[in-house]
Protein backbone atom coordinates (compact mmCIF):
# COMPACT_ATOMS: atom_id res chain seq x y z
CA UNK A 1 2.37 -13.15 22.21
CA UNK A 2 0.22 -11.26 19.83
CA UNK A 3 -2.81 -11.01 22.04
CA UNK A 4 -0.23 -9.48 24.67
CA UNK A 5 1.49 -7.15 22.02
CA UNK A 6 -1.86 -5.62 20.59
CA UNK A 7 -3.02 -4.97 24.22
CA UNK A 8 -0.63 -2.09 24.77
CA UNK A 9 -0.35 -0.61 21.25
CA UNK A 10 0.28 2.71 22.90
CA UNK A 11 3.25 1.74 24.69
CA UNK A 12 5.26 -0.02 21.97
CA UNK A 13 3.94 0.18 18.15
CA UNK A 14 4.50 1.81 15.38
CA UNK A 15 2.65 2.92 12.30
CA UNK A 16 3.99 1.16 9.57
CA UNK A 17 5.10 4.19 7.24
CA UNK A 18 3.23 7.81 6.51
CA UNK A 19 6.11 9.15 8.91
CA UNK A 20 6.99 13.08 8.62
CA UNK A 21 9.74 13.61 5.99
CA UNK A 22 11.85 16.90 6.04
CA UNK A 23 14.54 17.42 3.80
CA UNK A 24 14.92 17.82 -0.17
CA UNK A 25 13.63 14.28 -0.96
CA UNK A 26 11.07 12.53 0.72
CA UNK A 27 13.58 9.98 1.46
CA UNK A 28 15.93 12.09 3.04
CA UNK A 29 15.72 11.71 6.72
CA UNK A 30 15.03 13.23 10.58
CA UNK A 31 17.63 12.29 12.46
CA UNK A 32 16.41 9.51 14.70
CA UNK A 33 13.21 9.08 12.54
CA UNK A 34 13.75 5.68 10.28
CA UNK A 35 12.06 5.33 7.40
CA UNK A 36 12.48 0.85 6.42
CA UNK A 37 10.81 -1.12 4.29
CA UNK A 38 10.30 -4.61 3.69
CA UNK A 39 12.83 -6.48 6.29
CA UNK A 40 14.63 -9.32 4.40
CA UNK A 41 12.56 -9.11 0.70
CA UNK A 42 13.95 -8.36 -2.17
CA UNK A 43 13.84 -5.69 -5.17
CA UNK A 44 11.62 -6.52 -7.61
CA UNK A 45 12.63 -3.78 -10.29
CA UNK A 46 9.39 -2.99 -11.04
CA UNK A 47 8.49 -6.03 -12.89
CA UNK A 48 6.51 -8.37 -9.96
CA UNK A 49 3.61 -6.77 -8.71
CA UNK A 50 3.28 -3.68 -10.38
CA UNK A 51 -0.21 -2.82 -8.88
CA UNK A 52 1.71 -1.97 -5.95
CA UNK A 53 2.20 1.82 -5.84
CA UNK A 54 3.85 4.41 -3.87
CA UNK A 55 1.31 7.12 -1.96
CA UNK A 56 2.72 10.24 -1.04
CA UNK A 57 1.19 13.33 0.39
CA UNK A 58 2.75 16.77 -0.18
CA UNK A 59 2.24 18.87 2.60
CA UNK A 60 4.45 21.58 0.67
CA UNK A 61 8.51 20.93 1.32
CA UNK A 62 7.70 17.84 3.00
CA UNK A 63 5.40 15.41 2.72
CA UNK A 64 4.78 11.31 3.82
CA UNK A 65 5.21 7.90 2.06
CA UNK A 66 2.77 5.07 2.08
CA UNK A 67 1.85 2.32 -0.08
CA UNK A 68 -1.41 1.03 -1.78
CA UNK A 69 -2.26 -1.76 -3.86
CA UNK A 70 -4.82 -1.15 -7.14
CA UNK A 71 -7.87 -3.53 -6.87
CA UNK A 72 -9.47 -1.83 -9.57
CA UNK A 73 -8.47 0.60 -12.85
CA UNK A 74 -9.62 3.69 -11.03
CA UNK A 75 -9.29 2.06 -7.23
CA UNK A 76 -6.36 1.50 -4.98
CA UNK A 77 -6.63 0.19 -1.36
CA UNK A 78 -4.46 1.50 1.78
CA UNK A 79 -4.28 2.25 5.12
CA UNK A 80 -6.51 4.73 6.91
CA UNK A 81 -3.17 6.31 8.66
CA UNK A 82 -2.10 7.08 5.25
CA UNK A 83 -4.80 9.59 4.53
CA UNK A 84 -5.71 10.70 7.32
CA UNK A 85 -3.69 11.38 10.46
CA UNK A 86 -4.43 15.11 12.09
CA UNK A 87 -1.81 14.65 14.30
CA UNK A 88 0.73 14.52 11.09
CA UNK A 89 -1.37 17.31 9.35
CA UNK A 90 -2.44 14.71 7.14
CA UNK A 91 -5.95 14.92 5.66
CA UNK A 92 -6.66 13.42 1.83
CA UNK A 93 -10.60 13.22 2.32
CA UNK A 94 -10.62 16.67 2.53
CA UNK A 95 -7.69 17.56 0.55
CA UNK A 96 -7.51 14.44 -2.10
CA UNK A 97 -5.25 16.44 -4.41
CA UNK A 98 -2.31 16.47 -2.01
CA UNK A 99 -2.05 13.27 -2.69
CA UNK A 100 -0.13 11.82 -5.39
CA UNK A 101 0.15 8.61 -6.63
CA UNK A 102 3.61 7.01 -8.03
CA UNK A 103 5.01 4.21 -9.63
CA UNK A 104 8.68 2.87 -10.96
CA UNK A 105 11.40 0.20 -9.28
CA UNK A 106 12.92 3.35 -7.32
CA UNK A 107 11.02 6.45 -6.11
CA UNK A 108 14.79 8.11 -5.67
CA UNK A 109 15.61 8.04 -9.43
CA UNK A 110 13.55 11.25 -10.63
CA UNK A 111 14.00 10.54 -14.11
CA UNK A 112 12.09 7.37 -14.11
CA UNK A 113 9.23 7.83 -11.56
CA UNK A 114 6.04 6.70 -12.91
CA UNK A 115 3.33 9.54 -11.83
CA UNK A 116 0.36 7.98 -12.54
CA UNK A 117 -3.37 9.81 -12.38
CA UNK A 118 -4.67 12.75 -9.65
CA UNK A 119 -6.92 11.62 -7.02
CA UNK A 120 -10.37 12.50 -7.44
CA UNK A 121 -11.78 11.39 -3.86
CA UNK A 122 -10.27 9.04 -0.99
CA UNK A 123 -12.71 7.61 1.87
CA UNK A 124 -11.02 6.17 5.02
CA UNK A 125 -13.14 3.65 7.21
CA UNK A 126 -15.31 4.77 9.29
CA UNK A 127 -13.67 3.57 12.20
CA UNK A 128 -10.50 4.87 11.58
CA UNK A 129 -10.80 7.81 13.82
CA UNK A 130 -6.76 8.46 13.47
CA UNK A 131 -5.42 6.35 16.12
CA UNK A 132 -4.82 2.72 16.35
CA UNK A 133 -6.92 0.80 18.63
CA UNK A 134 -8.16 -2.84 19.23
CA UNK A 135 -11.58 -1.24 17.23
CA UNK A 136 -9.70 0.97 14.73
CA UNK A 137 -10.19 -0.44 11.03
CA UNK A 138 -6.98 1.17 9.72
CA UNK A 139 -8.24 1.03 6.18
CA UNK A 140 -9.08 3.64 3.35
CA UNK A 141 -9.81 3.34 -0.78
CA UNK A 142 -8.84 6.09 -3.26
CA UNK A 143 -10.51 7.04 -6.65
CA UNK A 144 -8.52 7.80 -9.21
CA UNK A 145 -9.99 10.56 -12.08
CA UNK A 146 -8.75 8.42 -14.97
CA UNK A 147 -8.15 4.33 -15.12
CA UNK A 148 -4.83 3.40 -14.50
CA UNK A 149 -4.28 0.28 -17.12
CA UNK A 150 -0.94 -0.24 -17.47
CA UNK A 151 -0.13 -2.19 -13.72
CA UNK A 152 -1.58 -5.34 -12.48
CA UNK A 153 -4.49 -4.99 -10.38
CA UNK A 154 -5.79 -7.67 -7.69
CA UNK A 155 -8.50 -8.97 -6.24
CA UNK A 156 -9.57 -9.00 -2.38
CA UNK A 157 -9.96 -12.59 -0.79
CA UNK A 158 -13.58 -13.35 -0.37
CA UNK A 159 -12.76 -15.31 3.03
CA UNK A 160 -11.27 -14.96 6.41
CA UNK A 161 -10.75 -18.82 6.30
CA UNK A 162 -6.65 -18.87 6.07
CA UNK A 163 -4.79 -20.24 9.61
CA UNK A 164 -1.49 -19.61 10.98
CA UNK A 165 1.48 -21.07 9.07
CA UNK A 166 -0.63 -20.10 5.62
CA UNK A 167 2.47 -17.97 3.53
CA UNK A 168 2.32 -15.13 1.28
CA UNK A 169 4.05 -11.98 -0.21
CA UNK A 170 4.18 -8.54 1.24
CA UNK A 171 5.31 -5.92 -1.54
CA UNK A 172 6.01 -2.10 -0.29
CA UNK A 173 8.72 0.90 -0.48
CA UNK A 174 11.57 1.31 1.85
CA UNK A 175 14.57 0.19 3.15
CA UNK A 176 15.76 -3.24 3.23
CA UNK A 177 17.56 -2.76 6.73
CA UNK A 178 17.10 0.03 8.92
CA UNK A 179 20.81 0.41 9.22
CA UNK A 180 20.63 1.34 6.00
CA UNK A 181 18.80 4.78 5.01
CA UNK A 182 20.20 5.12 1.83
CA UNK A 183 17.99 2.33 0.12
CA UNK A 184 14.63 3.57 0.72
CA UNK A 185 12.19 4.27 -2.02
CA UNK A 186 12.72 1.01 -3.37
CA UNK A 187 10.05 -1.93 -4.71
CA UNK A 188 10.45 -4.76 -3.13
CA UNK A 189 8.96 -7.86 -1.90
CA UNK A 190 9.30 -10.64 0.55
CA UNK A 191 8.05 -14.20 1.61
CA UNK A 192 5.76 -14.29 4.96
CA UNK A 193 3.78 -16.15 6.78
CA UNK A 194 0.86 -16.15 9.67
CA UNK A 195 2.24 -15.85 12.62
CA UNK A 196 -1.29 -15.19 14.76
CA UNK A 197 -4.35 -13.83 14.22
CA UNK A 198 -7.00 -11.35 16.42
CA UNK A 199 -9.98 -9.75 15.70
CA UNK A 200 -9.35 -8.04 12.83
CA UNK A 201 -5.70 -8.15 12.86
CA UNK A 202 -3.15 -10.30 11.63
CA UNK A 203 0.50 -11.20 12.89
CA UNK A 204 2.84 -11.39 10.01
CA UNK A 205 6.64 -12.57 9.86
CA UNK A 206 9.41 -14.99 8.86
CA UNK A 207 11.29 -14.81 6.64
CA UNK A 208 10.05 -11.26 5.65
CA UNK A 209 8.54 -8.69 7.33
CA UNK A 210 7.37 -4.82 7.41
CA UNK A 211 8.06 -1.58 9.02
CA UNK A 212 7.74 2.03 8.45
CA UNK A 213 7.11 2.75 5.33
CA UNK A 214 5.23 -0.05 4.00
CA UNK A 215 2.19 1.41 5.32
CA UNK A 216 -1.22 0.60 3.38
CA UNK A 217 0.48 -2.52 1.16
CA UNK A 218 -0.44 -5.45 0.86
CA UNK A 219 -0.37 -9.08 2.17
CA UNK A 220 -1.15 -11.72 -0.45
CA UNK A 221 -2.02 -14.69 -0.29
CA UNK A 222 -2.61 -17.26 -3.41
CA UNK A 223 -6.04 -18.27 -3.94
CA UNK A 224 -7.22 -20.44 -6.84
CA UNK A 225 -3.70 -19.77 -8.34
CA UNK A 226 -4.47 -16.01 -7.74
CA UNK A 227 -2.56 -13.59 -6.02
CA UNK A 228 -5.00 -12.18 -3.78
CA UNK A 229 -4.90 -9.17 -1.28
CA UNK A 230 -5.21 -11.03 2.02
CA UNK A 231 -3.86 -7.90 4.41
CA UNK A 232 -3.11 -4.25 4.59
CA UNK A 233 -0.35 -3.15 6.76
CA UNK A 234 -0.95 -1.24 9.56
CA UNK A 235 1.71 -1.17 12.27
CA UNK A 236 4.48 -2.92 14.11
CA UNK A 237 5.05 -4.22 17.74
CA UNK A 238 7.81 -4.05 19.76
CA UNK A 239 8.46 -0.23 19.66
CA UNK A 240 9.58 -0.21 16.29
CA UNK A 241 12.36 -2.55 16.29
CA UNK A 242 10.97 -4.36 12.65
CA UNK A 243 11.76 -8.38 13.45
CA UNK A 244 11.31 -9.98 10.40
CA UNK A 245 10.19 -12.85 12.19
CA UNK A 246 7.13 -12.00 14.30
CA UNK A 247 5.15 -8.29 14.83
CA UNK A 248 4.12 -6.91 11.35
CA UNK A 249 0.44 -6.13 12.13
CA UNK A 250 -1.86 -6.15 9.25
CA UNK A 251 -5.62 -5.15 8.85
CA UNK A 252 -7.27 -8.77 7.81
CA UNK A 253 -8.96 -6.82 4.74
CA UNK A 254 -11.14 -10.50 4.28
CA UNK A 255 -13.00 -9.55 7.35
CA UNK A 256 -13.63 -6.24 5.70
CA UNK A 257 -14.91 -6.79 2.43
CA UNK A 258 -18.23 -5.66 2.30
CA UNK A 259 -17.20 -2.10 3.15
CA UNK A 260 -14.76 -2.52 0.71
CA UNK A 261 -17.54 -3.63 -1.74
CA UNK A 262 -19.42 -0.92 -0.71
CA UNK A 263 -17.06 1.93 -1.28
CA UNK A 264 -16.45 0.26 -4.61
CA UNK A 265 -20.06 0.65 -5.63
CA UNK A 266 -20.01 4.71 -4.45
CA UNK A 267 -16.51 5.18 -6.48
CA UNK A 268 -17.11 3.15 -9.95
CA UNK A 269 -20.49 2.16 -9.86
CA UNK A 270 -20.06 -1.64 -9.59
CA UNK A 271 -18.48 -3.64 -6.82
CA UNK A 272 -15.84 -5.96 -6.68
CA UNK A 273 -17.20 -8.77 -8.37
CA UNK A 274 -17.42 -6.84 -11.59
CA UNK A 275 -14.25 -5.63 -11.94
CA UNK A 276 -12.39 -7.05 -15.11
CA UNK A 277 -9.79 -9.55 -14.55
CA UNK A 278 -8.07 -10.68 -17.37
CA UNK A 279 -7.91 -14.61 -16.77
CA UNK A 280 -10.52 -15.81 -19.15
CA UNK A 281 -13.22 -16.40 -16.94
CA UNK A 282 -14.92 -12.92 -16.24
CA UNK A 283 -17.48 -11.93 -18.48
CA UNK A 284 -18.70 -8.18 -16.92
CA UNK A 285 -17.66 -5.40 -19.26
CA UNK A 286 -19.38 -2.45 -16.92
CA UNK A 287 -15.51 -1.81 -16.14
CA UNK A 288 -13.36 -0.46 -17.58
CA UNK A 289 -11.62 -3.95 -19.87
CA UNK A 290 -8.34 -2.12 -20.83
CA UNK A 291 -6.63 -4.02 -18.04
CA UNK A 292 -3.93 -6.38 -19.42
CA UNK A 293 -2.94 -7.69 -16.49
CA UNK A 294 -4.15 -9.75 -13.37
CA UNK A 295 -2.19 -11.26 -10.35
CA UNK A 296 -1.93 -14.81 -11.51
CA UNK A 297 1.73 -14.63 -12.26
CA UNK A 298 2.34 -11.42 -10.25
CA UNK A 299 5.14 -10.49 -13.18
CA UNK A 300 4.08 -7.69 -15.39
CA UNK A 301 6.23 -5.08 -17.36
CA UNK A 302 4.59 -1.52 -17.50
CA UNK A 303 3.84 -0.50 -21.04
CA UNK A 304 7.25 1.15 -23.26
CA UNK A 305 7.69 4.89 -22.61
CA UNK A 306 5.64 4.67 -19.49
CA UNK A 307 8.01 4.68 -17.09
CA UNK A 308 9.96 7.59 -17.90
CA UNK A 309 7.07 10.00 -18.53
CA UNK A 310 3.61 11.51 -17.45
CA UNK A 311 1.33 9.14 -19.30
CA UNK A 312 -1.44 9.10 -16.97
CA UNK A 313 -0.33 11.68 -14.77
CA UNK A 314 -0.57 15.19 -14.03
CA UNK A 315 1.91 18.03 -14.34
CA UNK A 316 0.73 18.89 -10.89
CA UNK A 317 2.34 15.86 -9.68
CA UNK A 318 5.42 16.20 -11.51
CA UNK A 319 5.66 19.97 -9.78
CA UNK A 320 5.38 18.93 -6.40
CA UNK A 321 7.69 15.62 -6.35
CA UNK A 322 10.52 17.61 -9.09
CA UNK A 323 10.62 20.51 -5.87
CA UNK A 324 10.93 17.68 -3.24
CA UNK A 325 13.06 15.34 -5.50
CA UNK A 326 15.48 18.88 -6.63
């Protein structure tokens, strides 16, 4: 069924979040235009796997939601169709400081939205051309100008040597039914599984799954009692209709590493076996080692008075999302 599905992507999927918002929040609606989240998870209140953040780029009184997952203090992973889609007017590689980068357990409560530090640069993959194809590698890193050390942060499996049936969590902003377009904005999580894999893509589903709006998080799967980022959504079969159970499309990011490594090593200066992971057993200290945090019990607590401020953030950010939150 996969192999059949991802043959006519341009009939019947869907990117999986970064769609056009209008309105005085960006999770106030077009008419006819969902915006859902994970299908069948479950909120997380901001205390599971905090090193999953909310993307949004301002494109002045409206703007578009993704997700990303921090792999680094100064480094967070996403999808290419969050950054850069011309068709959407979207373009962070050349304009990285539309972009800003959010945290909290509900993007809709003003008051307590994390804003965390401006983008300094964001590179999308250089086959991500801005449309999804069986070749498109809908993937893109951002830089962040200061370390962001008060989330967890995760590493990127090493190999692409995980089968069908293997289970994990996906973690991402948005509605928990598409019926219901009131509960967008919110952290969750769910349990998946495999449900296929092709060429670079993966088939996720049952019990949870993704849809719009989840764009650019991750998949994880548990490695050496390590949550590790597995997958990076990317779209949906099925025109859109978000089964739980089968057609959340992923980017296998395994398969992808070494540009990921790569990019890594422009950003930061080392690559991804150098960055700090509090478990005991690293011993680099080129990076930054404020991190308190790493996946292995993928439950952390932001630091007090963070979340209700703009520690780490930028009054530019709190500008742009007070006029679209007002």
């Amino acid at each position: 069924m996969l192999l059949l599905a991802l043959s006519f992507f341009s009939l019947g999927a869907d990117m999986r979040g970064c769609e056009g918002m209008e309105g005085d929040s960006p999770f106030e609606l077009e008419e006819g235009n969902p915006f859902d989240g994970i299908v069948n998870g479950e909120e997380t209140n901001y205390e599971s796997f905090t090193g999953v953040i909310g993307l949004y780029y301002s494109l002045g009184t409206s703007g578009a939601m993704c997700t990303g997952t921090l792999i680094d203090p100064r480094v967070i992973l996403t999808a290419g169709h969050c950054v850069y889609g011309p068709s959407d007017g979207i373009d962070a590689t050349a304009n990285p400081g539309n972009l800003i980068i959010l945290g909290g357990p509900d993007l809709t409560d003003q008051a307590n939205v994390i804003y965390y530090p401006d983008v300094e640069e964001v590179v999308k993959h250089p086959d991500w051309g801005g449309q999804i194809t069986m070749t498109s590698i809908d993937l893109a890193m951002i830089k962040l100008k200061e370390p962001l050390t008060t989330t967890e942060m995760y590493r990127v499996r090493e190999n692409d040597d995980f089968d069908t049936g293997t289970t994990g969590k996906i973690v991402g902003y948005g509605l928990s039914s598409s019926a219901d377009q009131n509960s967008s904005g919110i952290h969750r999580m769910g349990d998946t599984q495999v449900q296929g894999k092709l060429e670079h893509y993966i088939n996720l589903g049952d019990p949870a799954g993704t849809c719009q709006g989840d764009s650019g998080g991750p998949f994880f799967t548990m490695v050496d009692g390590y949550w590790q980022v597995t997958g990076v959504t990317s779209l949906g079969l099925y025109g859109g209709e978000c089964n739980p159970n089968d057609g959340s499309v992923d980017v296998n990011v395994a398969m992808k590493r070494g540009w990921v490594d790569d990019v890594m090593n422009d950003f930061v200066g080392y690559g991804l076996a150098d960055v700090p992971h509090d478990d005991g057993t690293d011993t680099d200290t080129d990076a930054d080692g404020g991190v308190s945090t790493d996946a292995g019990a993928g439950v952390s607590s932001p630091d007090d008075g963070c979340g209700c401020s703009l520690t780490g953030g930028s009054a530019h950010a709190a500008s742009v999302l007070t006029t679209i939150f007002s």
